[in-house]
Protein backbone atom coordinates (compact mmCIF):
# COMPACT_ATOMS: atom_id res chain seq x y z
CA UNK A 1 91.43 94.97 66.54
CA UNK A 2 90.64 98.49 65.76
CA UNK A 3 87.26 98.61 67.56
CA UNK A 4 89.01 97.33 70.63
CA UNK A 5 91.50 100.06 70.95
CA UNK A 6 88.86 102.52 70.25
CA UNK A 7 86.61 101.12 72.72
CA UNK A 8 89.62 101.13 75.31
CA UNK A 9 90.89 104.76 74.58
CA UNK A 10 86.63 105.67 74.63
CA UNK A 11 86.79 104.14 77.92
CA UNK A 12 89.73 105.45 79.16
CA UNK A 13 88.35 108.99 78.35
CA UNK A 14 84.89 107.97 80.07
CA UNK A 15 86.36 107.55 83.37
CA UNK A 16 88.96 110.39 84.02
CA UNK A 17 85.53 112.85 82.45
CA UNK A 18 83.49 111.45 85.50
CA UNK A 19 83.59 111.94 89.31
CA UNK A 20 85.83 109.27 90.67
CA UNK A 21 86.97 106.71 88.92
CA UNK A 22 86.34 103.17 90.69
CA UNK A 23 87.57 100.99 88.94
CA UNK A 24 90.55 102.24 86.11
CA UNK A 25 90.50 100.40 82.81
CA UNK A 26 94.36 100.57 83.51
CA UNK A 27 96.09 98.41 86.38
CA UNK A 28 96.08 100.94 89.56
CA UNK A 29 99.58 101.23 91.35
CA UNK A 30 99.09 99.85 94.87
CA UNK A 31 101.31 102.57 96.16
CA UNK A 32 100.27 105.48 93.90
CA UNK A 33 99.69 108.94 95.71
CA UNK A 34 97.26 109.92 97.78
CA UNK A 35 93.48 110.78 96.04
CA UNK A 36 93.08 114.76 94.50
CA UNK A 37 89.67 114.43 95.60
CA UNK A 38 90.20 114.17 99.24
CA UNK A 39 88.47 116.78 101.55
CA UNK A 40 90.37 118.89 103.16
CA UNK A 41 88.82 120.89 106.03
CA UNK A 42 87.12 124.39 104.89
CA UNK A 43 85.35 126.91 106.13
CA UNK A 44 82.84 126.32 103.41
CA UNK A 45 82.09 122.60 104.81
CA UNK A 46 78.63 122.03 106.02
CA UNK A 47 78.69 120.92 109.44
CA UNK A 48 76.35 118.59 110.94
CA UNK A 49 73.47 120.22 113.17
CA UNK A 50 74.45 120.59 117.21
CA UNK A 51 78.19 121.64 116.58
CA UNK A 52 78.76 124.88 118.34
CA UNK A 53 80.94 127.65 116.36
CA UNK A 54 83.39 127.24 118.87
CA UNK A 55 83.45 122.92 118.63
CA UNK A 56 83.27 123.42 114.79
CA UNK A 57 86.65 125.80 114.82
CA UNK A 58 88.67 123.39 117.45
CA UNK A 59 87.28 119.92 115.46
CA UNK A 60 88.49 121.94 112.01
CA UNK A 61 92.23 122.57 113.84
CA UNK A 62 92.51 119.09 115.22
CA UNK A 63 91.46 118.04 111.43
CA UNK A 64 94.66 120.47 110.09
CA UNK A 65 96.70 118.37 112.23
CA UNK A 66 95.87 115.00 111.47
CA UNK A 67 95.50 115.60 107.91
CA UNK A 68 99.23 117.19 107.80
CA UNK A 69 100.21 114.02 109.40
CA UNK A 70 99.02 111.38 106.67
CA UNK A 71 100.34 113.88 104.22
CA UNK A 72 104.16 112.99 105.54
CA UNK A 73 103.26 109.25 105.76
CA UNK A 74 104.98 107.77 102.89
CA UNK A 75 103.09 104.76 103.91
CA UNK A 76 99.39 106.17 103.16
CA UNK A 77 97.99 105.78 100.05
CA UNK A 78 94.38 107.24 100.07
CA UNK A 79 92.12 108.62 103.31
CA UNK A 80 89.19 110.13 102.79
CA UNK A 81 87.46 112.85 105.39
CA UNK A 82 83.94 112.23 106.79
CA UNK A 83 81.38 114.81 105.68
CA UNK A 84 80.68 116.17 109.22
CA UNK A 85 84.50 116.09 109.78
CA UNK A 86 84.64 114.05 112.41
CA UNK A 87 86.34 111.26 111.14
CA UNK A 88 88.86 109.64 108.59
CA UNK A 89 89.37 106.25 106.92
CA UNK A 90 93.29 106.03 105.80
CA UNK A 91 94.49 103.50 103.82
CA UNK A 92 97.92 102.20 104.75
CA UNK A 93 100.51 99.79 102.88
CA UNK A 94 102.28 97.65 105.20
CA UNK A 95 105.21 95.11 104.39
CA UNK A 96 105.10 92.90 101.93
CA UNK A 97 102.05 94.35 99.56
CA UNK A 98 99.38 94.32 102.63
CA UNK A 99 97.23 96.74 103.87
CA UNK A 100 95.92 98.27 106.19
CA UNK A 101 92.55 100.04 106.81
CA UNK A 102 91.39 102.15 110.06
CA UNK A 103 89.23 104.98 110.99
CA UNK A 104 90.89 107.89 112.88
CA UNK A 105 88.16 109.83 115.69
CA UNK A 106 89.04 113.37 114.78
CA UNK A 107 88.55 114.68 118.53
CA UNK A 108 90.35 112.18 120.56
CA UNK A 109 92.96 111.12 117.42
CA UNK A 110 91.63 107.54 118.61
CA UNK A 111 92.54 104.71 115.83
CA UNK A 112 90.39 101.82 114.88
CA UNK A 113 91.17 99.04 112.62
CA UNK A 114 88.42 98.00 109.77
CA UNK A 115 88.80 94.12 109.52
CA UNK A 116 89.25 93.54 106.08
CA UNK A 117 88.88 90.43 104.02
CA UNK A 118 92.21 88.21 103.61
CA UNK A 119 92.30 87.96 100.25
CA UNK A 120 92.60 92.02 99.35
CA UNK A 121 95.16 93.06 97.21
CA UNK A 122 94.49 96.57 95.84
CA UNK A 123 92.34 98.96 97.91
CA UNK A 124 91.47 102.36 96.74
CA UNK A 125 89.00 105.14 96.63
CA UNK A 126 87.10 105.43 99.86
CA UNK A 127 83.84 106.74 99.91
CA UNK A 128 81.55 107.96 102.88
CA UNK A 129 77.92 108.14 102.47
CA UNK A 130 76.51 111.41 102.71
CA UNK A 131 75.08 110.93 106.56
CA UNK A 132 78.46 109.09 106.95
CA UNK A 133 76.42 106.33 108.01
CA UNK A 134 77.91 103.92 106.00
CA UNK A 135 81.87 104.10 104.10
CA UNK A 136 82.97 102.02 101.04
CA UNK A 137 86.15 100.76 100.32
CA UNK A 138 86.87 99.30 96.79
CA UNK A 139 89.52 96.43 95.62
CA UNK A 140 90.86 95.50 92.56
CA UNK A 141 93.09 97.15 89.29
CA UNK A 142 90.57 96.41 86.53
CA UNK A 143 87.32 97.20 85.21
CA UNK A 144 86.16 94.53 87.43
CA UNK A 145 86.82 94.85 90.32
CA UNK A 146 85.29 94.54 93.97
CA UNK A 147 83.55 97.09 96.94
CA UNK A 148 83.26 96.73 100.46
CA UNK A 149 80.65 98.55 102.29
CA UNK A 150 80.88 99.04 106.39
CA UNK A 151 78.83 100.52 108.64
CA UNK A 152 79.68 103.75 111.15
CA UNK A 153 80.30 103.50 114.05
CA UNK A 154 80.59 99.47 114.01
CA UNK A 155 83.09 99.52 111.24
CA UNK A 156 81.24 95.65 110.48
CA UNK A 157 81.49 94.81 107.07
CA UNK A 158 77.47 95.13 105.42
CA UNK A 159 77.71 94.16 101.84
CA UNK A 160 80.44 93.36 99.39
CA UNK A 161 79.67 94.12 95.77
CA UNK A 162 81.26 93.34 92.25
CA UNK A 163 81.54 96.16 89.93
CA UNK A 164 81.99 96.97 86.22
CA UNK A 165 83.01 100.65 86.16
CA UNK A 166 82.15 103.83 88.82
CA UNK A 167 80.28 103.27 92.52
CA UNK A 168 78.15 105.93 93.32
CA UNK A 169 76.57 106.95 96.85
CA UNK A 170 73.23 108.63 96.19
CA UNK A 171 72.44 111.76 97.82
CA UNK A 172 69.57 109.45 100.02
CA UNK A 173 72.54 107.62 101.98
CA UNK A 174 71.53 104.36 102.15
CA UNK A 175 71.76 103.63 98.24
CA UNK A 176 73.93 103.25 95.89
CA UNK A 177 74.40 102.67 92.15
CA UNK A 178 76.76 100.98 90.33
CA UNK A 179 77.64 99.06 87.02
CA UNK A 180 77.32 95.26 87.13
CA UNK A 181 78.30 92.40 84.57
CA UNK A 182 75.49 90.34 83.28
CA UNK A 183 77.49 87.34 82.24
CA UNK A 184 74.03 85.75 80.27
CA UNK A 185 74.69 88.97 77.98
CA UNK A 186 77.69 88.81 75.65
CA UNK A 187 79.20 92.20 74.61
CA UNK A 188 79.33 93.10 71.02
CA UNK A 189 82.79 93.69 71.40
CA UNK A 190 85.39 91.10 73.78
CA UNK A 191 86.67 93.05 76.39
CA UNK A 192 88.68 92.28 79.58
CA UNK A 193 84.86 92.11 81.40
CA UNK A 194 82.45 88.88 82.00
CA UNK A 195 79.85 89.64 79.82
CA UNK A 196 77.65 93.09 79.31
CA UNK A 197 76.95 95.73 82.16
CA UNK A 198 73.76 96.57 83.76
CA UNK A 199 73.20 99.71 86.31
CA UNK A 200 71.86 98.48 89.48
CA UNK A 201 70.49 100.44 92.50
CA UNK A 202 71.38 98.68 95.95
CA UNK A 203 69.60 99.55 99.30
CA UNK A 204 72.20 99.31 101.74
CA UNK A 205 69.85 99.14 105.12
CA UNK A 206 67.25 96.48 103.70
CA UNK A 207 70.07 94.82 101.44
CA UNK A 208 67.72 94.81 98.45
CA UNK A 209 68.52 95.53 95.00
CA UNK A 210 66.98 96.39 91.83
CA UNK A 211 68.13 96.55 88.16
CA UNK A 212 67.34 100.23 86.58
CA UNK A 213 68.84 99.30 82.88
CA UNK A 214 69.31 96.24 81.50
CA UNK A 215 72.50 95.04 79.78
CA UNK A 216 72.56 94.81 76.14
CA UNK A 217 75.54 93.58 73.90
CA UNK A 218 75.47 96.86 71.86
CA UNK A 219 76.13 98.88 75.34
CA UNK A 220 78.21 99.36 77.99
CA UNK A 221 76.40 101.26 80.57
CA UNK A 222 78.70 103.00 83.45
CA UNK A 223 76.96 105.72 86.53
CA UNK A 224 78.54 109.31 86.10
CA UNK A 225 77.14 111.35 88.44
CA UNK A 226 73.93 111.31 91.21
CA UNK A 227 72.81 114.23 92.88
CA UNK A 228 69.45 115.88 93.34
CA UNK A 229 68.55 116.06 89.86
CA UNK A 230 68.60 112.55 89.39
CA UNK A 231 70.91 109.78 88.04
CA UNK A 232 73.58 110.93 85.11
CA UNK A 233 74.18 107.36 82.78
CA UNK A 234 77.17 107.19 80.40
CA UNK A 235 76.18 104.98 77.43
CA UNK A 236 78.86 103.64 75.07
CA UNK A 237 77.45 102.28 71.65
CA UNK A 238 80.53 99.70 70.40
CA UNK A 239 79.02 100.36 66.74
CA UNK A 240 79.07 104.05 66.42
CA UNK A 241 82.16 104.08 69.31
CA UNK A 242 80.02 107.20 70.53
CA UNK A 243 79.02 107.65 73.85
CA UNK A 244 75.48 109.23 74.77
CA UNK A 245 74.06 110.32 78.11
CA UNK A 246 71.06 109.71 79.94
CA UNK A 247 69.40 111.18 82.82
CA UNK A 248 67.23 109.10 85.05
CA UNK A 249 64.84 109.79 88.48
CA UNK A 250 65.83 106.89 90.98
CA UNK A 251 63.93 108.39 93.84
């Protein structure tokens, strides 16, 4: 009993210390307030090649606008800004514990609704690619818990994944990373998941996947952070309750 409240509290600690949190080891309130991380327009942002000075100032004041309007919406419970700015995916709770999902065109304030699945219950923490080619959407209060990935400007659903702990876009769009359970490989210690986690690397454009660590009942493996300098691992030994890092090249 005391190794399992260690290994929660460890894990607990292991998410809020990373980017974004997918997937909290604690049931996530369905109408909690709206994501920290969201981006806010800046003069800082990057804009995408062929915006004038003058498009990039009016598209950043149309943003202002819009963005002070989901703010009042008592109703919205996460949107997330597109990297070039021009668009926004909003969450939105509608009677009766449903929700709703839909991309807002920054220039035109045109609204488009992302069909979703029927059998959603808790959506959170959207995600845009970083050509904003593709957008996640994830589902679920647990460690376990499930991701929906749709393309731009189709909004048609491409993939939907299961995860085990933090969904990560690599910097080359079209792949992520993520923690999966391997239910052939008991963990060393019983927690709320299937079986042992693996880190796997999905293409999203040729929908292929391969497994970059294997899952062992001694670990639990969970994706920190990608960027240029590779692919940051958080590994969690349940025998020492320590947690080590890792840094791998997945390009």
């Amino acid at each position: 009993m005391y190794m399992k409240r260690m290994f929660c509290l460890t894990i607990l600690l292991l998410f809020t210390a990373t980017m974004t949190v997918s997937c909290a080891s604690e049931p996530r309130p369905v109408t909690s307030a709206m994501s920290s991380s969201i981006a806010e327009p800046s003069d800082k942002e990057t804009l995408s090649e062929g915006i004038t000075a003058d498009k990039a100032s009016s598209e950043k004041s149309d943003l202002s606008v819009i963005v002070d309007s989901l703010k009042k919406e008592k109703d919205i419970t996460e949107y997330a800004v597109s990297h070039d700015l021009r668009e926004i995916a909003v969450i939105k709770m509608k009677t009766g514990g449903l929700f709703e999902f839909y991309v807002i065109t920054v220039s035109n304030k045109k609204i488009t609704e992302v069909t979703l699945p029927d059998d959603v219950f808790a959506l959170h923490t959207i995600k845009w690619s970083y050509n904003d080619k593709y957008f996640s959407v994830e589902d679920g209060s647990s460690m376990q818990c499930g991701v929906y990935i749709f393309s731009f400007p189709t909004l048609e659903k491409r993939l939907s994944l299961g995860i085990a702990g933090n969904f990560l876009w690599a910097n080359k769009s079209n792949t992520v990373v993520f923690a999966e359970v391997n239910k052939m490989v008991k963990e060393a210690v019983q927690t709320e998941l299937d079986g042992a986690a693996e880190i796997k690397i999905y293409n999203i454009d040729t929908l292929t996947s391969r497994i970059l660590i294997n899952a062992k009942s001694q670990y639990y493996y969970n994706p920190a952070k990608c960027d240029e300098k590779g692919l940051l691992i958080n590994k969690y030994n349940y025998t020492t309750e320590k947690t080590d890092t890792e840094l791998f090249e997945i390009y």
